[in-house]
N, C-alpha and C. Protein backbone atom coordinates (compact mmCIF):
# COMPACT_ATOMS: atom_id res chain seq x y z
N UNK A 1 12.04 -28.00 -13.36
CA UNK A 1 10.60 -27.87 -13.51
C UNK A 1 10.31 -26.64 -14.35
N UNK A 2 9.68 -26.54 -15.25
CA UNK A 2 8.89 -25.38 -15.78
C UNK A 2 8.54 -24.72 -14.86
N UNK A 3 8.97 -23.60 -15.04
CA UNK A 3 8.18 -22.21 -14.57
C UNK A 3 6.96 -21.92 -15.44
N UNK A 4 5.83 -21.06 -14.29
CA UNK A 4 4.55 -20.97 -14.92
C UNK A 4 4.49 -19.69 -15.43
N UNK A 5 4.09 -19.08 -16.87
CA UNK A 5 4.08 -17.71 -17.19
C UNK A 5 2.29 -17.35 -17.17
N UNK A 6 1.80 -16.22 -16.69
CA UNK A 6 0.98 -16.01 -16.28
C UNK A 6 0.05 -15.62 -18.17
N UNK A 7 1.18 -15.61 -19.16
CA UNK A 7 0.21 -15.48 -20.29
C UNK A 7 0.50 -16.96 -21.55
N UNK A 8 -0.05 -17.66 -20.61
CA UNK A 8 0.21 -19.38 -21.45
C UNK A 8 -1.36 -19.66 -21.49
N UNK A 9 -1.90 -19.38 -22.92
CA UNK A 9 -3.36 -19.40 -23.34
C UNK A 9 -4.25 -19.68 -22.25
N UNK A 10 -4.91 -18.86 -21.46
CA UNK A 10 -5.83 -18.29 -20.19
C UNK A 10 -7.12 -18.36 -20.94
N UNK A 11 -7.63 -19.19 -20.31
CA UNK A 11 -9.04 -19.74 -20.49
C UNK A 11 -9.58 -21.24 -20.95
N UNK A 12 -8.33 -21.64 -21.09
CA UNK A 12 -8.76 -23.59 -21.29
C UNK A 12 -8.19 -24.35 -20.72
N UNK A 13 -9.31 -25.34 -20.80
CA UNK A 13 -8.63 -26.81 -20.07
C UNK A 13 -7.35 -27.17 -20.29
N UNK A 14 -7.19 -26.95 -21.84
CA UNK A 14 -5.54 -27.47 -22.88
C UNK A 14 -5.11 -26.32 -23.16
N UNK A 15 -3.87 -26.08 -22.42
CA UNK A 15 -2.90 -24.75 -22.51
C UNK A 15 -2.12 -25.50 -23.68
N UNK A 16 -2.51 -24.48 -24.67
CA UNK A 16 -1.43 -24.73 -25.95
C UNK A 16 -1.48 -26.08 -26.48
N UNK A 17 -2.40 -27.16 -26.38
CA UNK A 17 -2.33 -28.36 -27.04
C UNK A 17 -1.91 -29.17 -25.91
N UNK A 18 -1.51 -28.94 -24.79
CA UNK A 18 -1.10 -29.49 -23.88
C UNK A 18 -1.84 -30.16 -22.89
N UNK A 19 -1.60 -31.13 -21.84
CA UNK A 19 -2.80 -31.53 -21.07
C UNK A 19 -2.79 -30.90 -19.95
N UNK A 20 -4.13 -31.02 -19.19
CA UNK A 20 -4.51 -30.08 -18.06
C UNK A 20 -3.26 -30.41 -17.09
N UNK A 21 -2.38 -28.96 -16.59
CA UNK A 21 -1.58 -29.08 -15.37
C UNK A 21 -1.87 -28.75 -14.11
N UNK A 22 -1.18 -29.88 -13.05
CA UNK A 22 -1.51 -28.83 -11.63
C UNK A 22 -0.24 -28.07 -11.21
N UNK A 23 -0.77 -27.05 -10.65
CA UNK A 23 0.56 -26.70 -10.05
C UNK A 23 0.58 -26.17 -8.60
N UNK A 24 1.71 -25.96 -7.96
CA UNK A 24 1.73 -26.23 -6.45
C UNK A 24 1.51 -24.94 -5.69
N UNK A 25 1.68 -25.40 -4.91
CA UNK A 25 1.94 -23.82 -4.03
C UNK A 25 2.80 -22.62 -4.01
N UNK A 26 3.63 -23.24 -4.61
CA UNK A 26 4.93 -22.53 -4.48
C UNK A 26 4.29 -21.60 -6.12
N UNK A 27 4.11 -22.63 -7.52
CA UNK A 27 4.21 -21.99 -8.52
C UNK A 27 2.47 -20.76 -8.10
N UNK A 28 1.60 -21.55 -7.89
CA UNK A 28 0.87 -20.65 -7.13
C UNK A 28 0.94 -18.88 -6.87
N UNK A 29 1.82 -18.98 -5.91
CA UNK A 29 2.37 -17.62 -5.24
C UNK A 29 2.83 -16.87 -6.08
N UNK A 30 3.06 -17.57 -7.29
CA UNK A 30 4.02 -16.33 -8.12
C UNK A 30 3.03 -15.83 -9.11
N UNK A 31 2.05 -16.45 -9.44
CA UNK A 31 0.73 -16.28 -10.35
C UNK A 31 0.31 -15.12 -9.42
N UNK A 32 -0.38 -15.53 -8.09
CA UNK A 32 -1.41 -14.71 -7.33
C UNK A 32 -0.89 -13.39 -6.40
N UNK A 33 -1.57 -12.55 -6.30
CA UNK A 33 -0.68 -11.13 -5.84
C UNK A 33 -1.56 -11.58 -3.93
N UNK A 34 -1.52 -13.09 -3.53
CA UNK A 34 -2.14 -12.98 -2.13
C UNK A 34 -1.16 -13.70 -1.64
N UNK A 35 -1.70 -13.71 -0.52
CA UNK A 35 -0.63 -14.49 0.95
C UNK A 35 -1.59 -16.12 0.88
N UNK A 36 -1.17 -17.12 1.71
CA UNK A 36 -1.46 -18.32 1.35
C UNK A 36 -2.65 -17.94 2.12
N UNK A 37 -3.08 -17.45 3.19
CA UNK A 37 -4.18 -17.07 4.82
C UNK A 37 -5.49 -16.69 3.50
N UNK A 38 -4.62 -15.77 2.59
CA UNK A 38 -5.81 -14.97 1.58
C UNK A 38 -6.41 -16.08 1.04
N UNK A 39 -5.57 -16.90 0.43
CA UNK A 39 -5.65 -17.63 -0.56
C UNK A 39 -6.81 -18.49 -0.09
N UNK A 40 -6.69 -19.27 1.24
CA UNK A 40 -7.72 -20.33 1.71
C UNK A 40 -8.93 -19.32 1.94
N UNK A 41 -8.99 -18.07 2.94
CA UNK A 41 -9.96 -17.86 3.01
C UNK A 41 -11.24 -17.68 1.89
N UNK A 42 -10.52 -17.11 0.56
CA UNK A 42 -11.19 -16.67 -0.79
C UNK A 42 -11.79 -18.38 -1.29
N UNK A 43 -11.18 -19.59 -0.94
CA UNK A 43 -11.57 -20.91 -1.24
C UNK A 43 -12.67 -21.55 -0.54
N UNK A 44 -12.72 -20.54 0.83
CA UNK A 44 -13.77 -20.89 1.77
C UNK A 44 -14.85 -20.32 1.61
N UNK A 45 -15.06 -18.95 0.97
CA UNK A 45 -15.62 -18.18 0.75
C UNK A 45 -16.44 -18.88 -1.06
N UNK A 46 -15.55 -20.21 -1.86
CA UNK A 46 -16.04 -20.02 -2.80
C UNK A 46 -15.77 -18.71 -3.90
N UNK A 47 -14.71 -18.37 -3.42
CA UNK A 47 -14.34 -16.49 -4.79
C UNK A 47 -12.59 -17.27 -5.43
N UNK A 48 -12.77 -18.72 -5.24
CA UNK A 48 -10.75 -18.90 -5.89
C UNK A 48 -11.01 -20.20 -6.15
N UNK A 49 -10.64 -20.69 -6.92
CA UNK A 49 -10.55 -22.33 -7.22
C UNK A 49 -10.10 -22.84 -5.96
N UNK A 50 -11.08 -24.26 -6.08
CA UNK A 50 -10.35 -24.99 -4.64
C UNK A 50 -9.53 -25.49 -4.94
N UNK A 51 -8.61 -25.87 -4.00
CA UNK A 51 -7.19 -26.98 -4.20
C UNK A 51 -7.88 -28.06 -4.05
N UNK A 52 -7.05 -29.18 -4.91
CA UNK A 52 -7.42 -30.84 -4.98
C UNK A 52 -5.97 -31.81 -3.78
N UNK A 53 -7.07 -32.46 -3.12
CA UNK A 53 -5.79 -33.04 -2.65
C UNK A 53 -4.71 -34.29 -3.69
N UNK A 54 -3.43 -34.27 -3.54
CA UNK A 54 -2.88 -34.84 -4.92
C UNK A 54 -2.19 -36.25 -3.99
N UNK A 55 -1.75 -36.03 -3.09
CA UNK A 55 -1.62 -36.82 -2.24
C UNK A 55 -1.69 -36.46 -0.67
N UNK A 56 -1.20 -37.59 0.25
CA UNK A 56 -1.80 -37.13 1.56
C UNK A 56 -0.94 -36.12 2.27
N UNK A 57 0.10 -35.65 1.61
CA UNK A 57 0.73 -34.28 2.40
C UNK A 57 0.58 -33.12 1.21
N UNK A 58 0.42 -33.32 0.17
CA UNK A 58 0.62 -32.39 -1.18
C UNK A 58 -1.11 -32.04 -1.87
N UNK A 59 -1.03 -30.72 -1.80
CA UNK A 59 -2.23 -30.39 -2.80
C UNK A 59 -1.84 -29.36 -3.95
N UNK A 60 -2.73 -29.34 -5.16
CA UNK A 60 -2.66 -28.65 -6.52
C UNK A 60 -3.55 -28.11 -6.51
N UNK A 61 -3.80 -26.73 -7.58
CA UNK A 61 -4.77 -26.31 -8.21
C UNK A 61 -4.36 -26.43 -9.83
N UNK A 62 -5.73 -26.76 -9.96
CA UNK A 62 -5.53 -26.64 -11.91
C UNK A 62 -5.27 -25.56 -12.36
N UNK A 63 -4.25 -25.25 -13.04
CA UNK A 63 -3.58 -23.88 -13.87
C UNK A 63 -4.25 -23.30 -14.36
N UNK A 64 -5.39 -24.09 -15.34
CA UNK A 64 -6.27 -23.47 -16.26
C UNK A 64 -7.37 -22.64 -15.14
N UNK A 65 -7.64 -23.56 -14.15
CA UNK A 65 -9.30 -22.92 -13.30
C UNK A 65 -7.80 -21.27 -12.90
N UNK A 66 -6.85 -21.39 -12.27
CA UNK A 66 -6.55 -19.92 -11.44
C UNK A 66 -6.21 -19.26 -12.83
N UNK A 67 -5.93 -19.12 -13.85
CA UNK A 67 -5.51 -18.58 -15.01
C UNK A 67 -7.10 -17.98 -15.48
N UNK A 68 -8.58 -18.49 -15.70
CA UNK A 68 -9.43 -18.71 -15.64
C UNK A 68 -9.54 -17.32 -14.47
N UNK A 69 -9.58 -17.17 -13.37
CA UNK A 69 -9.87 -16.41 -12.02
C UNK A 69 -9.62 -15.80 -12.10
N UNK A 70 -7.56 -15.51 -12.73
CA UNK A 70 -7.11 -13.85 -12.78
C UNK A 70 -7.75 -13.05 -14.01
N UNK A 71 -7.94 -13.94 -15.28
CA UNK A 71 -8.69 -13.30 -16.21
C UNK A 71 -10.59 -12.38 -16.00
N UNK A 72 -11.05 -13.30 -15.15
CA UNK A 72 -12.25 -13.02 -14.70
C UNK A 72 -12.34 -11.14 -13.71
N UNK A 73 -13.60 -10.40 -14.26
CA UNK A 73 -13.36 -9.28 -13.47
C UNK A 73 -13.82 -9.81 -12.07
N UNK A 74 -13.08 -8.67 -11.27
CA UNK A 74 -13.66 -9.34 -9.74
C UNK A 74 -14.90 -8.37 -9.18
């Protein structure tokens, strides 16, 4: 699997000509400097992209929306 680099054109739908990716939890964690507890509460709160459910045990967030979030001041 591709690893995600945190400076792969930040701010669009189409990273590099490419089509919109999701990525998991795992690639997630390595983007975000939070714990997963952080992560939902900031989604509940509306302050982090929500996760999409992708199937019925597995959810994603779109690369572009959290790439999008870390760029944004807080």
């Amino acid at each position: 699997m591709n690893e995600v680099k945190a400076s792969e054109g930040r701010g669009s739908g189409e990273i590099a000509g490419q089509l919109p990716r999701m990525i998991n939890k795992k690639e997630l964690l390595k983007l975000v400097p939070f714990t997963p507890q952080h992560i939902l509460r900031l989604e509940k709160q509306g302050r982090f992209p929500k996760r999409k459910q992708v199937g019925s045990r597995r959810v994603g967030w779109w690369l572009h929306e959290v790439l999008n979030y870390l760029d944004s001041p807080k």
